[in-house]
Protein backbone atom coordinates (compact mmCIF):
# COMPACT_ATOMS: atom_id res chain seq x y z
CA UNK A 1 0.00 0.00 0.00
CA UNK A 2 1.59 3.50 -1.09
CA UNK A 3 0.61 5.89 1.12
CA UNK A 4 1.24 9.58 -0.03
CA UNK A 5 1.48 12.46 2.34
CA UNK A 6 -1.07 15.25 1.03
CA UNK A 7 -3.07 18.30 2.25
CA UNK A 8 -6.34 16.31 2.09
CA UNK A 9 -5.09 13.62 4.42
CA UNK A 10 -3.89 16.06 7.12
CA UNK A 11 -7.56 17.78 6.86
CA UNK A 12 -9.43 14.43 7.22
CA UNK A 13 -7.06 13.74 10.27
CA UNK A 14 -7.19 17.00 11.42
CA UNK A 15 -11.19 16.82 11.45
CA UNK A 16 -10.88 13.26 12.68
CA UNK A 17 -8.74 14.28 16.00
CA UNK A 18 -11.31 16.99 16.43
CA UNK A 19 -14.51 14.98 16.11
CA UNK A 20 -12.98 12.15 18.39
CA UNK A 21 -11.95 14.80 21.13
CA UNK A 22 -15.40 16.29 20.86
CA UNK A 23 -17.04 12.91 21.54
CA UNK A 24 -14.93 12.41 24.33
CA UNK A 25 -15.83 15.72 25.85
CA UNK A 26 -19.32 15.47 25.78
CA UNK A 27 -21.98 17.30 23.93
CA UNK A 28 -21.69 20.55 26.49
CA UNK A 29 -17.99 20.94 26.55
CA UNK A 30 -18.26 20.46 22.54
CA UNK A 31 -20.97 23.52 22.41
CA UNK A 32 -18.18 25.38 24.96
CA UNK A 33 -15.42 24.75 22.32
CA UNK A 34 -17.65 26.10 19.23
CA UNK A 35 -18.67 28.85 21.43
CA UNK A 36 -15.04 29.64 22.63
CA UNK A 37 -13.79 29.44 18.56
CA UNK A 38 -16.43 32.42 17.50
CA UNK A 39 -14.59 34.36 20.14
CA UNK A 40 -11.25 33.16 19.20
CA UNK A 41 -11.87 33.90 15.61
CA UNK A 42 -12.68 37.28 15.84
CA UNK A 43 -9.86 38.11 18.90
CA UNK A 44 -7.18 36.61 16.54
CA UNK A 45 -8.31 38.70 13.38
CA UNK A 46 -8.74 41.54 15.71
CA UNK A 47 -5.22 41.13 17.40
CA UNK A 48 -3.58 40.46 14.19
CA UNK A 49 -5.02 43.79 12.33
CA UNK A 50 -3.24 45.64 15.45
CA UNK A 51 -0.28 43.85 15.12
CA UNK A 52 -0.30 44.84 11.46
CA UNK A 53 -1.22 48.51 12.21
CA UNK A 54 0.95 49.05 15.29
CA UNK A 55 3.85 47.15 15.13
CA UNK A 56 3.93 45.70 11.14
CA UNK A 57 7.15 47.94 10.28
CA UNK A 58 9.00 47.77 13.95
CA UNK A 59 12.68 46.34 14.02
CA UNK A 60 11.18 43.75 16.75
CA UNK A 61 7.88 42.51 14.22
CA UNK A 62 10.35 41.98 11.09
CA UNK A 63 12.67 39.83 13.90
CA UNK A 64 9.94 37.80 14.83
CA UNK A 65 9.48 37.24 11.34
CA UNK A 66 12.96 36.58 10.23
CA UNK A 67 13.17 33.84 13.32
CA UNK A 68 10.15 32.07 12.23
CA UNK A 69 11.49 31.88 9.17
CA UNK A 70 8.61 33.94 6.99
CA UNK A 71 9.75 36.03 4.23
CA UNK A 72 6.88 39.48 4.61
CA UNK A 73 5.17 41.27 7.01
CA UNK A 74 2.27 39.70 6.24
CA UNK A 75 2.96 36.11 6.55
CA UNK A 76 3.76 37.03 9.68
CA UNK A 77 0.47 38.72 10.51
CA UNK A 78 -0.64 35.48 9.41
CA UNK A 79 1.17 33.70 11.19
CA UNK A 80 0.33 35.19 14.40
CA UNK A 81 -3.38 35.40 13.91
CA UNK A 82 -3.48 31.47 13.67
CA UNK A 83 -1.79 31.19 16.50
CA UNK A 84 -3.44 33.18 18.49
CA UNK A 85 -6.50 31.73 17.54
CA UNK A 86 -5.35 28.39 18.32
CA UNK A 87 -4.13 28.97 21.81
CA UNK A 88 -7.44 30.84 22.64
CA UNK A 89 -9.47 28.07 21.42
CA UNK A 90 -7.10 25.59 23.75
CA UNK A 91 -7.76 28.07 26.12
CA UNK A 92 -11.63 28.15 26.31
CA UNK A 93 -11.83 24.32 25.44
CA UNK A 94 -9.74 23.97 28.93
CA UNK A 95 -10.46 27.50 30.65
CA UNK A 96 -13.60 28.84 29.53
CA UNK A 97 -15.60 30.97 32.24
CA UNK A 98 -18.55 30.33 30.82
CA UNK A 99 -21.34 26.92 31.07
CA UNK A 100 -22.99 25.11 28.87
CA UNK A 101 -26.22 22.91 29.49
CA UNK A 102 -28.14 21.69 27.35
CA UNK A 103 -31.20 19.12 27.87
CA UNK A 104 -30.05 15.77 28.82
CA UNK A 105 -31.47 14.17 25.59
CA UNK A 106 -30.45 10.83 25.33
CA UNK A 107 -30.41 7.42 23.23
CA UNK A 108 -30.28 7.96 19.31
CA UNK A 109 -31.50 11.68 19.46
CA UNK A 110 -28.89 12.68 21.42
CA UNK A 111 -26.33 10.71 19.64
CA UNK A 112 -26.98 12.10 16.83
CA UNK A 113 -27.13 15.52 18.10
CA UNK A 114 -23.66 15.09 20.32
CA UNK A 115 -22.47 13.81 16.29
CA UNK A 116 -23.73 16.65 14.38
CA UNK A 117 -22.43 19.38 16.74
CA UNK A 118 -18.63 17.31 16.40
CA UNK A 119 -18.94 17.58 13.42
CA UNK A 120 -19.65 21.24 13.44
CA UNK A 121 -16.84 22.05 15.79
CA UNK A 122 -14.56 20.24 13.45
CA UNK A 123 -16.07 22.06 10.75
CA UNK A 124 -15.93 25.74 12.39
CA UNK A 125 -11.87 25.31 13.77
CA UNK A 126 -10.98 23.92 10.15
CA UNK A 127 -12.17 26.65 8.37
CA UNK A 128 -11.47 29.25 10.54
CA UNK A 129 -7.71 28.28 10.03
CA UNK A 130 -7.88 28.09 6.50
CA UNK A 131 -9.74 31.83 6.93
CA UNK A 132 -7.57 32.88 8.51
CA UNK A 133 -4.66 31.60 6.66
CA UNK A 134 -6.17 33.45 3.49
CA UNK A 135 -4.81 36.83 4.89
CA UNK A 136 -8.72 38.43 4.01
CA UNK A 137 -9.66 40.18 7.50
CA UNK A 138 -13.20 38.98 8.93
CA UNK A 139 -13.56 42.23 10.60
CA UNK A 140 -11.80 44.51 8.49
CA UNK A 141 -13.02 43.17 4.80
CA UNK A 142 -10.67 43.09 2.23
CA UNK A 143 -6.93 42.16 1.97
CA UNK A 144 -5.17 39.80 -0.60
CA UNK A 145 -5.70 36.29 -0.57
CA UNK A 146 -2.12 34.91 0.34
CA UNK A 147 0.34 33.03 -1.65
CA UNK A 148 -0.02 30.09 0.99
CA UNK A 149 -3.41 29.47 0.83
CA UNK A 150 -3.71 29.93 -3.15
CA UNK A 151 -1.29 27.01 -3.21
CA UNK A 152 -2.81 25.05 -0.45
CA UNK A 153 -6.40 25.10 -2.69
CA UNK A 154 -4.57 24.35 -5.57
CA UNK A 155 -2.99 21.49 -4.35
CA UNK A 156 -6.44 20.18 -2.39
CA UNK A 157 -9.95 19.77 -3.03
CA UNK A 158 -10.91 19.48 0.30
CA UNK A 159 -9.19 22.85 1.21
CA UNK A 160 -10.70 24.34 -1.66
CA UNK A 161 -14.32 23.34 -0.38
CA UNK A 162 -13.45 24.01 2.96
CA UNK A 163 -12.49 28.02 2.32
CA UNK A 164 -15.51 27.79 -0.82
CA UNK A 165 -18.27 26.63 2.18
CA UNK A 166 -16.87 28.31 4.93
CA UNK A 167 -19.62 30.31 5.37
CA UNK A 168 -22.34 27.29 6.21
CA UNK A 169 -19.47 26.13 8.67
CA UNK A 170 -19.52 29.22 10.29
CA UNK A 171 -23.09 29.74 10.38
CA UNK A 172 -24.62 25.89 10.94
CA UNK A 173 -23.48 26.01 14.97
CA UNK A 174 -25.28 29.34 15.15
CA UNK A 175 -28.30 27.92 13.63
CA UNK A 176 -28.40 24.53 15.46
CA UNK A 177 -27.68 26.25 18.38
CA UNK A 178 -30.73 28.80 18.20
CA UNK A 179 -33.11 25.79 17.09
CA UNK A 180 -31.79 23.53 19.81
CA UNK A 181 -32.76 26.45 22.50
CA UNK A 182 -36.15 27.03 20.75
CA UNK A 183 -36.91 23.32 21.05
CA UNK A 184 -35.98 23.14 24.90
CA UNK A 185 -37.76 24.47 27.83
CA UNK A 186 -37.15 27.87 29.19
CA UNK A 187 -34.29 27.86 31.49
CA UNK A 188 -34.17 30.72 33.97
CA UNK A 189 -31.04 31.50 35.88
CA UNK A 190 -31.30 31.31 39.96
């Protein structure tokens, strides 16, 4: 069997990992970590347009990108939004201060709903790493699609689909989530 390394099989696994930790965290702590990646998402494109603005043409900036090894300013803008949105979603998934509870549905129903929202989390932290990796700014519209990612799509479907859809993966939790709390009985906070 010839296995070949490829950007398709590091999504799959990538998604796999992701589904697999979400089922082993339970349905709440999986609608914590999709919670916790809308935040991240928007505090990593945030933090990276000030890094940009504020520090893009500083001697210490153009060091940090000369030691990790990227060759612009913005690669390194880049850079440091996925990062930063990967340590905050580590960092909510782990240390969120906020609770989740949902209904204890159980048998097939909630099966399938623990599955779907997985699925969804995988979804949501995939593409927001290929968004980000694009260089285009959620919050600040516009930019140029980088080098990196052009290749990346060129060289996978799957990555291609995954920045073409990313839209329905960022909107899906948002939707199941409102339709799961319209479904449910009023909760009131004591």
């Amino acid at each position: 069997m010839d296995l070949q390394l490829s950007w398709d099989l590091f999504i799959v696994v990538f998604f796999v990992i992701v589904v697999a930790y979400s089922l082993i965290i339970g349905r709440d702590n999986t609608i914590k970590v999709i919670l916790g990646t809308y935040v991240a998402i928007v505090c990593a494109d945030a933090i990276g347009g000030l890094f940009a603005h504020y520090m893009g043409g500083t001697m210490m900036f153009l060091q940090f990108a000369k030691e990790a090894s990227l060759e612009s300013v913005d690669e390194a803008v880049i850079f440091s939004k996925v990062l930063i949105f990967l340590l905050m979603v580590i960092l909510f998934a782990v240390r969120g201060a906020f609770a989740v509870c949902t209904s204890n549905t159980r048998g097939i129903v909630g099966l399938v709903a623990h599955l779907f929202y997985a699925f969804c989390s995988a979804g949501l932290i995939v593409s927001s790493v290929l968004v980000l990796v694009s260089g285009v700014s959620l919050l600040g519209g516009g930019g140029v699609v980088s080098e990196a990612l052009s290749q990346l799509t060129a060289e996978s479907y799957l990555a291609l689909n995954l920045v073409y859809y990313s839209n329905f993966f960022f909107a899906i939790p948002a939707i199941a989530f409102l339709l799961h709390g319209l479904q449910g009985p009023e909760v009131v906070a004591e």
